[in-house]
N, C-alpha and C. Protein backbone atom coordinates (compact mmCIF):
# COMPACT_ATOMS: atom_id res chain seq x y z
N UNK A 1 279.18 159.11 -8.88
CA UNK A 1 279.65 160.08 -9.84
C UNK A 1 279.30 159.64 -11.26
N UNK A 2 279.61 157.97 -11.72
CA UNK A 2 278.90 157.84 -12.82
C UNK A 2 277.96 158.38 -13.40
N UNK A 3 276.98 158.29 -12.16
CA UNK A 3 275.26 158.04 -12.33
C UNK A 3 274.91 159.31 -12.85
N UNK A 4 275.72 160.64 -12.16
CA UNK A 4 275.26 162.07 -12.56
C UNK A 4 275.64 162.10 -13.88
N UNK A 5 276.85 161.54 -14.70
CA UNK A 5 277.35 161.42 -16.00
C UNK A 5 276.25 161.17 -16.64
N UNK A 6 275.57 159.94 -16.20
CA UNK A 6 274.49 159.22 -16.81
C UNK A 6 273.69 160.12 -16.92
N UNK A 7 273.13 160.72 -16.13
CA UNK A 7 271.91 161.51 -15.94
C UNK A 7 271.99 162.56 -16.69
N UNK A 8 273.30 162.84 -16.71
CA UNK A 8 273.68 164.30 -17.56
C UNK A 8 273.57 164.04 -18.82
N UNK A 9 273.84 162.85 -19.32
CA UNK A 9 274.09 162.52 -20.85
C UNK A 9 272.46 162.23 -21.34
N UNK A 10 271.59 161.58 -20.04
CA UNK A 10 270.47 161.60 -20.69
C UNK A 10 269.92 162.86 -20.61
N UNK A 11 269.87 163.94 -19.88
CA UNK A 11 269.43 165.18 -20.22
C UNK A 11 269.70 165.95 -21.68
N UNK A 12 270.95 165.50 -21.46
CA UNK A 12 271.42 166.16 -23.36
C UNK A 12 270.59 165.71 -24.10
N UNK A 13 270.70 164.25 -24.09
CA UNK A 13 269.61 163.67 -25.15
C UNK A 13 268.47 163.94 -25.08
N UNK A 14 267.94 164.42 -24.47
CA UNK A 14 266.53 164.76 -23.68
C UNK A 14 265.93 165.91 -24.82
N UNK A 15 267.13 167.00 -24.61
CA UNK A 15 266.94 168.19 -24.73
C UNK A 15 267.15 168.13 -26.36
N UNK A 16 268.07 167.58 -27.06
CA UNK A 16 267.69 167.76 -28.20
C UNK A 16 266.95 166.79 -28.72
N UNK A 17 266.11 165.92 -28.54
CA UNK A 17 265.29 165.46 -28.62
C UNK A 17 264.05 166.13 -28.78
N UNK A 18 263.60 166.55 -27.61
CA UNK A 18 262.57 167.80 -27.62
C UNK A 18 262.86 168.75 -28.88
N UNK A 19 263.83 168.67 -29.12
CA UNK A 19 263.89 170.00 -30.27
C UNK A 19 263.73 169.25 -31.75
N UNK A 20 264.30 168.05 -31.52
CA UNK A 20 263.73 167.91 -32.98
C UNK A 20 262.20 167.38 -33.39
N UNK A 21 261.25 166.73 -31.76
CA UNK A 21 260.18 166.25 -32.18
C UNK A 21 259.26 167.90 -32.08
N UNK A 22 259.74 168.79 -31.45
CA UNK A 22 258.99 170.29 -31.85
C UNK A 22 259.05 170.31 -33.33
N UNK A 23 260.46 170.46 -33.85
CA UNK A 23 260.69 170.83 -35.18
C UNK A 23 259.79 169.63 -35.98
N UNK A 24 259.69 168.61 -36.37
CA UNK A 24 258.56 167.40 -36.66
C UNK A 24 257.14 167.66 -36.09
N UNK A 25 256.74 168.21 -34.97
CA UNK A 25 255.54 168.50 -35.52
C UNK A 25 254.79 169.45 -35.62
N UNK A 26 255.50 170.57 -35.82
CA UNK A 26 255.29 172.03 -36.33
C UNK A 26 254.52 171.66 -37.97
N UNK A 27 253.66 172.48 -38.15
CA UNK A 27 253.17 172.14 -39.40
C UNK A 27 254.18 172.61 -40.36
N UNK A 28 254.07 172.02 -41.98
CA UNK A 28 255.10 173.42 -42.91
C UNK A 28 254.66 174.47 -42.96
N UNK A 29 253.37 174.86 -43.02
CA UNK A 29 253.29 176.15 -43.56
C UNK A 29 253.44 177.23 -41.95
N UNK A 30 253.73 176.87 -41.02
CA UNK A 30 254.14 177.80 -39.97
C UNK A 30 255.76 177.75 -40.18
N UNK A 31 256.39 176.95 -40.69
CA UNK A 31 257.83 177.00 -40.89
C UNK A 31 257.74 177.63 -42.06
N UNK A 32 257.26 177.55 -42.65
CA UNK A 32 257.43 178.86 -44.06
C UNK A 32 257.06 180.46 -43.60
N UNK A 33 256.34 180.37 -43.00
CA UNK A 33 255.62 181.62 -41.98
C UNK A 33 256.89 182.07 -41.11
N UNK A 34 257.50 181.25 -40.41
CA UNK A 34 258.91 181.78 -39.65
C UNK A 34 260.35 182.16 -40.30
N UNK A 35 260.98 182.99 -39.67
CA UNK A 35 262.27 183.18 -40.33
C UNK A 35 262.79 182.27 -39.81
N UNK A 36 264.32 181.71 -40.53
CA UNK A 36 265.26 180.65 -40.23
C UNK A 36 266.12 181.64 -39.36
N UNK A 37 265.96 180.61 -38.21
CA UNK A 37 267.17 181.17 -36.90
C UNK A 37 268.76 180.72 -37.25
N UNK A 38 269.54 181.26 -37.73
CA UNK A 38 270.84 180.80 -37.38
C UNK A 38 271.42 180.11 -36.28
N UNK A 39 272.03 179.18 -35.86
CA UNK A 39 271.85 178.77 -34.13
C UNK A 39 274.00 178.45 -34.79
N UNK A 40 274.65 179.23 -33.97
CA UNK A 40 275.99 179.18 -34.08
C UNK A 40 276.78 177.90 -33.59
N UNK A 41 275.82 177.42 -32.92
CA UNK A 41 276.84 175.55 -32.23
C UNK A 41 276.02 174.68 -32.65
N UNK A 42 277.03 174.05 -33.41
CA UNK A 42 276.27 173.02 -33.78
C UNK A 42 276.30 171.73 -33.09
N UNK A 43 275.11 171.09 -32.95
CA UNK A 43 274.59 170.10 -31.49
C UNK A 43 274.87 168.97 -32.32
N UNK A 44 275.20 168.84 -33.81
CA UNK A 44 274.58 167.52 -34.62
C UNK A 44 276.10 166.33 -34.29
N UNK A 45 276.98 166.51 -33.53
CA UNK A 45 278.03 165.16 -33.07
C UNK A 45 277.66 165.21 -31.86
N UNK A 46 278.54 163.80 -32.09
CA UNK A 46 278.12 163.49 -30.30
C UNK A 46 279.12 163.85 -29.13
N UNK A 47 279.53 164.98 -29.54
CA UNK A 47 281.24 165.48 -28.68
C UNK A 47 280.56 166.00 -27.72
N UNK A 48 278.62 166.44 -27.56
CA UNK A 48 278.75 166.86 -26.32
C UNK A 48 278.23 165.96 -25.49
N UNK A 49 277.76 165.25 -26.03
CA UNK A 49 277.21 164.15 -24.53
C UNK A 49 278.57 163.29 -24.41
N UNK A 50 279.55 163.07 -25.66
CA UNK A 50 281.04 162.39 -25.21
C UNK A 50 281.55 163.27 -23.81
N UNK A 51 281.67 164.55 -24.17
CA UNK A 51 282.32 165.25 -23.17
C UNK A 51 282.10 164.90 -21.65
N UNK A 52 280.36 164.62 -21.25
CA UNK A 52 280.20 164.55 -19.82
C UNK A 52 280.42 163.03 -19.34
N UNK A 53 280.84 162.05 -20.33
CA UNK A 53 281.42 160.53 -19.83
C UNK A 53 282.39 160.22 -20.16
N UNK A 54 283.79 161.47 -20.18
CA UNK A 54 285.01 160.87 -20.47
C UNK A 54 285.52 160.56 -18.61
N UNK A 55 286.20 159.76 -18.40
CA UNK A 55 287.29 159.77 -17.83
C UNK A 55 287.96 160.71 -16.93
N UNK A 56 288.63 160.74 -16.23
CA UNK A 56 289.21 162.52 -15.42
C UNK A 56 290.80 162.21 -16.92
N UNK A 57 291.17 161.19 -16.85
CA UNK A 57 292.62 160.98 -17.64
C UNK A 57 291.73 161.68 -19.39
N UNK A 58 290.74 161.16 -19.78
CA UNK A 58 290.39 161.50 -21.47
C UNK A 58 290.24 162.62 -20.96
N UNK A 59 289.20 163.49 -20.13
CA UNK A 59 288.94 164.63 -19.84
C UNK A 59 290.04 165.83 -20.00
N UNK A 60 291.15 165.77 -19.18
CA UNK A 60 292.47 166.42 -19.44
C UNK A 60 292.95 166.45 -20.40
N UNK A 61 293.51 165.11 -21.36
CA UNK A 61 293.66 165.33 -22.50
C UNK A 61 292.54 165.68 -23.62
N UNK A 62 291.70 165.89 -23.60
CA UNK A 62 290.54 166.93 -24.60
C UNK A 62 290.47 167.88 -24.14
N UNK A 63 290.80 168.29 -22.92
CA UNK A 63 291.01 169.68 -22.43
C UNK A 63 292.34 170.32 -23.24
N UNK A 64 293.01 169.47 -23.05
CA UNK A 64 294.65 170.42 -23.45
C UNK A 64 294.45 170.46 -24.91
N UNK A 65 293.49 169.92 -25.69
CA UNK A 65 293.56 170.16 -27.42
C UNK A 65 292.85 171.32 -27.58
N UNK A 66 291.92 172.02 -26.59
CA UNK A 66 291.02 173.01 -26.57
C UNK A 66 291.60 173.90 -25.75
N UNK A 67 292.60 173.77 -25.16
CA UNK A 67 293.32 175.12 -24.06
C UNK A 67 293.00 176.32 -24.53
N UNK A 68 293.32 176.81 -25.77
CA UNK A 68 293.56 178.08 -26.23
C UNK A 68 292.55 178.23 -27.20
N UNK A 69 290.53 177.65 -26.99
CA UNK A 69 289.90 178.04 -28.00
C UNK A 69 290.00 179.08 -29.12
N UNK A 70 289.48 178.62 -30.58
CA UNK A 70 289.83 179.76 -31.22
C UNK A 70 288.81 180.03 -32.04
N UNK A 71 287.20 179.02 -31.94
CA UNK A 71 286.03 179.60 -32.08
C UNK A 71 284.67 178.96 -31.15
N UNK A 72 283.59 179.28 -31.44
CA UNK A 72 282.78 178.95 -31.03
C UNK A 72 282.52 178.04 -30.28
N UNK A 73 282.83 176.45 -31.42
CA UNK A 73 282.54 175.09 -31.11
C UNK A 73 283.61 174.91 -29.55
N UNK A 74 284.81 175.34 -30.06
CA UNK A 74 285.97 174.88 -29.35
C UNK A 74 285.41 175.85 -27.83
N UNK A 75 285.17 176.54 -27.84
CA UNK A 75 284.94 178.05 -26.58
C UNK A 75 284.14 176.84 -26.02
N UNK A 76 282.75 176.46 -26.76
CA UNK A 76 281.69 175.95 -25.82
C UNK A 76 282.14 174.33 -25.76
N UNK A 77 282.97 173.01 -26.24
CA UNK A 77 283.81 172.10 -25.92
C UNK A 77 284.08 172.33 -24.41
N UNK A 78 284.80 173.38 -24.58
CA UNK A 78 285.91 173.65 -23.48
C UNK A 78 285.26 174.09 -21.98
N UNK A 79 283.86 174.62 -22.34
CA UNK A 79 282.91 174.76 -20.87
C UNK A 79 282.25 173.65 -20.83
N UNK A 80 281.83 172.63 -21.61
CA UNK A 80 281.47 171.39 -21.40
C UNK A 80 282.35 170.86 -20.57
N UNK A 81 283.88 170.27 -21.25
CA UNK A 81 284.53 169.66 -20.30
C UNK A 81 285.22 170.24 -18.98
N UNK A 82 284.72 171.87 -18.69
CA UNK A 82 285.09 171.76 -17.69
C UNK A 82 284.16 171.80 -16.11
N UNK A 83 282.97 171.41 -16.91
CA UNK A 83 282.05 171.48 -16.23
C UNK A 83 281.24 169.89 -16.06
N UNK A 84 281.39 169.42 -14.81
CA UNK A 84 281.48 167.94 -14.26
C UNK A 84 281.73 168.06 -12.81
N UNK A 85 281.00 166.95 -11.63
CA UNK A 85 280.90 167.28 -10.60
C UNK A 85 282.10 167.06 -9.67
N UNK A 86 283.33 166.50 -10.25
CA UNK A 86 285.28 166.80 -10.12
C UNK A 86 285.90 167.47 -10.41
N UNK A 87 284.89 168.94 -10.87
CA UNK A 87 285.63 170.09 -11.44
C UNK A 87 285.80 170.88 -10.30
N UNK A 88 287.46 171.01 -10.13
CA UNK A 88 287.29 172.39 -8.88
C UNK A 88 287.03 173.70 -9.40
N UNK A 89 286.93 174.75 -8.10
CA UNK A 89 286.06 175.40 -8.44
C UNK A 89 286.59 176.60 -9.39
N UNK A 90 288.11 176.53 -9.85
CA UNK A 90 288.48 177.71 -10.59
C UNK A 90 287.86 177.05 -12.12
N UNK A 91 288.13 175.59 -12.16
CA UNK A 91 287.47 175.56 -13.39
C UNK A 91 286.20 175.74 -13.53
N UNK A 92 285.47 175.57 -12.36
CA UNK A 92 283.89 175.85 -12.85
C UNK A 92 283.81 177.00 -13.24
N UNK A 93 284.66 177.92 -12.40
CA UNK A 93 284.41 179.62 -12.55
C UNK A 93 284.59 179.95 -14.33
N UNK A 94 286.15 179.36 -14.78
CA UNK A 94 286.42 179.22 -16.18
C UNK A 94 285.19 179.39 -16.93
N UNK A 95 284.79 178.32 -17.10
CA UNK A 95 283.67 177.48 -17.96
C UNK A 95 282.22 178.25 -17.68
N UNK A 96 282.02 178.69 -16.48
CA UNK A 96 280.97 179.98 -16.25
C UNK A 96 281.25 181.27 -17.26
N UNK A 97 282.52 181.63 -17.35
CA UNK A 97 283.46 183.15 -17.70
C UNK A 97 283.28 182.65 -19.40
N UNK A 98 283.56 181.03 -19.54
CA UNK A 98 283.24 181.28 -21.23
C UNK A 98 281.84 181.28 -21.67
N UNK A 99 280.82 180.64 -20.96
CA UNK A 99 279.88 180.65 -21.28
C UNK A 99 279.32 181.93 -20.95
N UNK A 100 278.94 182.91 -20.25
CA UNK A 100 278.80 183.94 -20.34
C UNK A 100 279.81 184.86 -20.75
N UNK A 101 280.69 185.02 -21.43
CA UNK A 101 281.10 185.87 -21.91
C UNK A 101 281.47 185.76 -23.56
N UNK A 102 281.65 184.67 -23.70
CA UNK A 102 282.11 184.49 -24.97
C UNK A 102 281.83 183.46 -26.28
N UNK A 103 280.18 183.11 -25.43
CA UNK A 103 279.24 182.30 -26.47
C UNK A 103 278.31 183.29 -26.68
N UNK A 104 277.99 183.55 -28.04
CA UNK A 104 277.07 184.23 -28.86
C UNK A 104 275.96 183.68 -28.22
N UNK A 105 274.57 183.75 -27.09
CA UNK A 105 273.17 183.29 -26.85
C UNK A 105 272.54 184.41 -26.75
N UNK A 106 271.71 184.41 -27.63
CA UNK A 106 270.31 185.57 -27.66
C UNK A 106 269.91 186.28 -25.59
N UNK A 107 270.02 184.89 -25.24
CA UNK A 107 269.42 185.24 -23.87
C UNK A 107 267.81 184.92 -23.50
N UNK A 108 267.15 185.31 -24.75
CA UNK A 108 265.91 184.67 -24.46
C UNK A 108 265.47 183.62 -24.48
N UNK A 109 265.89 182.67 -25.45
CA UNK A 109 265.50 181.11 -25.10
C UNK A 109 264.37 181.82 -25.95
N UNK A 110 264.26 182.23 -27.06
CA UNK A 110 262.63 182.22 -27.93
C UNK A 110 263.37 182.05 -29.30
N UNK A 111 264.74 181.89 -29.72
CA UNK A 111 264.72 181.61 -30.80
C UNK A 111 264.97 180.44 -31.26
N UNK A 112 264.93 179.56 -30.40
CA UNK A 112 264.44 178.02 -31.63
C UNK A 112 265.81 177.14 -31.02
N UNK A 113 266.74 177.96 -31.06
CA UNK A 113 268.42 177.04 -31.02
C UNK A 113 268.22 176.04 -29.60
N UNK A 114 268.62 174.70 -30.39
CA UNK A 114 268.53 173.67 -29.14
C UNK A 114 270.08 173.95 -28.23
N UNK A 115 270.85 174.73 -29.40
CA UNK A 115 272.35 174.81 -28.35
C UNK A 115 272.49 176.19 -27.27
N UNK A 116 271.16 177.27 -27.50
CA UNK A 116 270.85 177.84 -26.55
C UNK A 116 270.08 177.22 -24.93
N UNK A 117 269.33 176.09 -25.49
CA UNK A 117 268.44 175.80 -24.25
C UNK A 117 269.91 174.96 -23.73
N UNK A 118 270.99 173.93 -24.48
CA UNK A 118 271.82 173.28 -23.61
C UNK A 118 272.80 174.10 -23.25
N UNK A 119 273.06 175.01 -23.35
CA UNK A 119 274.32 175.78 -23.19
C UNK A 119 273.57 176.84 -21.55
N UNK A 120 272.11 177.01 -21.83
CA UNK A 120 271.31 177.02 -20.69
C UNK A 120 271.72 176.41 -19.94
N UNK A 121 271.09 175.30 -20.08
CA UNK A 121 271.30 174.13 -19.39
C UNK A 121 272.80 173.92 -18.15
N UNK A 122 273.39 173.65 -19.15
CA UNK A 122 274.89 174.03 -18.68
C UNK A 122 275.77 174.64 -17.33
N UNK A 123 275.02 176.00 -18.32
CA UNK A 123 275.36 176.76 -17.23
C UNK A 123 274.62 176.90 -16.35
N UNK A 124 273.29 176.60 -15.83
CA UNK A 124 272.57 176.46 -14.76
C UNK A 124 273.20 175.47 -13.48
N UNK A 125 273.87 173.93 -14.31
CA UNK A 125 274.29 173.05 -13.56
C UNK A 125 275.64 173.59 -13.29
N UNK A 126 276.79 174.45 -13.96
CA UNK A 126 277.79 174.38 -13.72
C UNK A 126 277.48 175.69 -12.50
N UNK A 127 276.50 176.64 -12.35
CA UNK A 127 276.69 177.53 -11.37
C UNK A 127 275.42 176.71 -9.93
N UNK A 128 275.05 175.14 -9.88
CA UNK A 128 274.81 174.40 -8.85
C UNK A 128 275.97 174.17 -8.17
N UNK A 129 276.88 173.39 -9.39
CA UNK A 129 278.11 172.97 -9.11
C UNK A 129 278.65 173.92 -7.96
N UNK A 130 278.99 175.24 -8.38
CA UNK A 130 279.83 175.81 -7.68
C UNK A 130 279.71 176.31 -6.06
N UNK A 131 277.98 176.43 -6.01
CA UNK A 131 277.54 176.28 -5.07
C UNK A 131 277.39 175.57 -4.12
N UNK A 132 277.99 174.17 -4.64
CA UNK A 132 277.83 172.70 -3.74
C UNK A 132 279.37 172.89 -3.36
N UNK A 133 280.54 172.74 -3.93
CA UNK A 133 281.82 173.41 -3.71
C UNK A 133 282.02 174.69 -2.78
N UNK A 134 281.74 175.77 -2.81
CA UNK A 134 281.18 176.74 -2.12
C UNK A 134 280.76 175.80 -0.70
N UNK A 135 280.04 175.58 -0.20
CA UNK A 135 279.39 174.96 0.77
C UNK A 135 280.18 174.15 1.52
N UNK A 136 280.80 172.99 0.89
CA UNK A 136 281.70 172.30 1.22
C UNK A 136 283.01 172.75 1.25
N UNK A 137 283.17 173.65 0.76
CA UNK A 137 284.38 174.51 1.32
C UNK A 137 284.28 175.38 2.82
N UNK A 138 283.24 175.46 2.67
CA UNK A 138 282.45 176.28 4.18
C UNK A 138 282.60 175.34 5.28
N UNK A 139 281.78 174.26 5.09
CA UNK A 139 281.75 173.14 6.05
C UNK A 139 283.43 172.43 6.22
N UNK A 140 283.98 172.54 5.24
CA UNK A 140 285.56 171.90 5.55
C UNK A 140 286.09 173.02 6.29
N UNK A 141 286.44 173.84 6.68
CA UNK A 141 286.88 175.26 7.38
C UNK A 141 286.09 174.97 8.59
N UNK A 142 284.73 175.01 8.48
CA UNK A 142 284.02 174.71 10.22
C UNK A 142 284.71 173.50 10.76
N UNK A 143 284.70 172.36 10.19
CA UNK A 143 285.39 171.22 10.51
C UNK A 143 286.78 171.56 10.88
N UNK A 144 287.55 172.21 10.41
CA UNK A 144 288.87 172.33 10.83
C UNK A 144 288.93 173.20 11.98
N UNK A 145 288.67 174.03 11.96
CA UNK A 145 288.06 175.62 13.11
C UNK A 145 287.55 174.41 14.46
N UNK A 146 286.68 173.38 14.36
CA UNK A 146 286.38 172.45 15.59
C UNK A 146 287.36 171.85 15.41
N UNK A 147 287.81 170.97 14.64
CA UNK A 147 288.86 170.80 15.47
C UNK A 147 290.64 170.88 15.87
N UNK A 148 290.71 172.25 15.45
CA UNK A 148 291.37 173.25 16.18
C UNK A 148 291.09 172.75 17.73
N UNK A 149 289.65 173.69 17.64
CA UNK A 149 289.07 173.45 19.12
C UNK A 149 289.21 172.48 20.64
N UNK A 150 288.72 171.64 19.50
CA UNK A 150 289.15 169.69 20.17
C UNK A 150 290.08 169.65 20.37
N UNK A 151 291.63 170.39 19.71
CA UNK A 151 292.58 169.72 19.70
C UNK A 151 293.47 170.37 21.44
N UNK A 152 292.85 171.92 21.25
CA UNK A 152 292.56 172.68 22.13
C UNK A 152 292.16 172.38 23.49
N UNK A 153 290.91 172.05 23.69
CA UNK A 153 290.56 171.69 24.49
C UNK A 153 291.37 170.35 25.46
N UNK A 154 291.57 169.31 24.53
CA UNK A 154 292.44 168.19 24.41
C UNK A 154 293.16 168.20 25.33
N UNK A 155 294.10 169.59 24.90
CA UNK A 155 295.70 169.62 25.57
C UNK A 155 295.30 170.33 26.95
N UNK A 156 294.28 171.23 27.12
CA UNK A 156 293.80 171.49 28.57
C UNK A 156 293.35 170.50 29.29
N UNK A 157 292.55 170.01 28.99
CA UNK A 157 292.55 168.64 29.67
C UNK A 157 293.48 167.57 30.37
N UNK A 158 294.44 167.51 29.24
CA UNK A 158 295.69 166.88 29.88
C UNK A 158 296.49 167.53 30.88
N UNK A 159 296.06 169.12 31.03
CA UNK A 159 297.24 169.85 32.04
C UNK A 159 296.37 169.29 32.86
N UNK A 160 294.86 169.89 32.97
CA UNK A 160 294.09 169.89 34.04
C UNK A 160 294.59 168.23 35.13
N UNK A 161 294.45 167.14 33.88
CA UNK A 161 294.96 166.06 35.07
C UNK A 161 296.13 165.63 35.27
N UNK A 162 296.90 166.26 34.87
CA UNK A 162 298.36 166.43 35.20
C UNK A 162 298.05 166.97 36.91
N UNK A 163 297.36 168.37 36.85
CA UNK A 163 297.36 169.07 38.18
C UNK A 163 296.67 168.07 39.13
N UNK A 164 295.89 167.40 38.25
CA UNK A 164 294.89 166.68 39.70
C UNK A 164 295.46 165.63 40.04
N UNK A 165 296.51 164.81 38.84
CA UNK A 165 297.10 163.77 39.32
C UNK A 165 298.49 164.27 40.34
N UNK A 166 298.95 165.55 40.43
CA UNK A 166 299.90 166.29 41.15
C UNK A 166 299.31 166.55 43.18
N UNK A 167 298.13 167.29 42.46
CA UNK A 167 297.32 167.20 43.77
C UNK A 167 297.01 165.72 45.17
N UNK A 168 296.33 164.80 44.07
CA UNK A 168 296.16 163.90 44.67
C UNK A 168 297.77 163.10 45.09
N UNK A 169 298.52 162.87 44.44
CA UNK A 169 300.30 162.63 44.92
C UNK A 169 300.21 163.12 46.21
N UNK A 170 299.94 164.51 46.68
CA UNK A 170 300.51 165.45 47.32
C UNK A 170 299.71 165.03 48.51
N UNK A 171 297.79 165.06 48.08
CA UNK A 171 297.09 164.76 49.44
C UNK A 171 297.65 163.13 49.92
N UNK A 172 298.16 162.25 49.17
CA UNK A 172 298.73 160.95 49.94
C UNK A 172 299.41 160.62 50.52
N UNK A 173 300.59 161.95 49.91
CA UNK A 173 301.70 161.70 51.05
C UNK A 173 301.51 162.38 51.79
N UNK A 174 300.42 163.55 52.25
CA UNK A 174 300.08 164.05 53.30
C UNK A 174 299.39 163.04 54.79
N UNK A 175 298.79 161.88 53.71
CA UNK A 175 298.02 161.29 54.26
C UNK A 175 298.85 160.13 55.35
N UNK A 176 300.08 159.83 54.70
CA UNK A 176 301.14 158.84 54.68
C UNK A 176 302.06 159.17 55.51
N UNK A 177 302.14 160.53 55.99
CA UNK A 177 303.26 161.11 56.69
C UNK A 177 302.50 161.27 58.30
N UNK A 178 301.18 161.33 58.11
CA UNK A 178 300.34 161.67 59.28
C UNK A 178 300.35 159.98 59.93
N UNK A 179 300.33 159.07 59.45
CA UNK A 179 300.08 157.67 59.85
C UNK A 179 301.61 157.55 60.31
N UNK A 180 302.55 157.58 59.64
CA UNK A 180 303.76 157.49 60.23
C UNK A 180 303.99 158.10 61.38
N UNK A 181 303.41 159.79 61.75
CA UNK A 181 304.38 160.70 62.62
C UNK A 181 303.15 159.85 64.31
N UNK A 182 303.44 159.62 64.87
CA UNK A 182 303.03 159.46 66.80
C UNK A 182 302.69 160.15 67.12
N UNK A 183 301.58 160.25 67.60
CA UNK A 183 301.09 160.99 68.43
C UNK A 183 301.96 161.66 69.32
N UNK A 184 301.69 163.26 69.74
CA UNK A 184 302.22 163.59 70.79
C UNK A 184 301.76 163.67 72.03
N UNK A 185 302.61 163.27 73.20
CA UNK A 185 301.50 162.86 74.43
C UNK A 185 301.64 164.41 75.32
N UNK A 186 300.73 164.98 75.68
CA UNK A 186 300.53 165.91 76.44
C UNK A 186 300.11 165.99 77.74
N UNK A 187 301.54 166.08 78.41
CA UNK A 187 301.67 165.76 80.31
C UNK A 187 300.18 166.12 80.94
């Protein structure tokens, strides 16, 4: 579970990385040529790669300071931390419901914002997430459903040699009563 933290935190870095060595080697006069994109989240602390290596204990408490977002930063905080591969699945759903519903993203991924491609990002992994949950919720239900089954089967089994251990009783002392009884002699 670390390791995906890890992996996750280097993707962040990854990703705005890429955006600032684009922005560095864009010439100026094509940046004078372009309009300035507004990009509404700002990527420049490190609260979002903090977010995917807190703790489940830090996690909760930075959750409960963000319970009741009341803009932007805080909306998209709050689908960060609830999106991690110990998130069950109502929170993934959450953190899906804010990120599509209530983060300002163009949708196209053509205007420049590095907090569009991670908020992408994001939500791509948080709707894997739910799918791997999903699945394993499937497979835990088959698992239980067998063994139901087993448990089922189990207890037939035990009648079954109940009867055979009843049977065989029965053929011994059949067997036991015949050795005892004499022959009868016929004049």
């Amino acid at each position: 579970m670390r390791l995906n933290a890890v992996f996750i935190s280097l993707m962040v870095l990854g990703l705005t990385a890429c955006g600032h060595y684009q922005k560095a080697s864009v010439p100026m006069s094509a940046v004078a040529d372009k309009p300035k994109v507004s990009c509404e989240i700002d990527l420049s602390s490190d609260d979002w790669i903090g977010a995917f290596l807190l703790s489940p204990e830090l996690r909760e408490e930075a959750l409960s300071t963000v319970e009741a977002p009341e803009n932007i930063q805080q909306i998209s905080l709050r689908a960060f931390l609830l999106t991690h591969s110990d998130a069950s699945y109502r929170d993934l759903r959450e953190a899906e419901d804010l990120i599509l519903n209530q983060l300002p993203l163009s949708g196209d991924g053509g205007n420049g914002c590095q907090s569009d491609e991670l908020i992408d990002y994001i939500l791509k992994l948080n709707q894997t997430l739910q799918k791997r949950k999903s699945a394993v919720v499937l497979l835990q239900r088959q698992v239980g459903e067998q063994r139901k089954t087993i448990e089922i089967q189990s207890a037939e089994n035990a009648e079954l040699e109940k009867k055979i251990e009843a049977l065989t009783n029965i053929e011994h002392r059949m067997k036991t009563r015949s050795v005892n009884v004499e022959p009868e002699v016929t004049p």
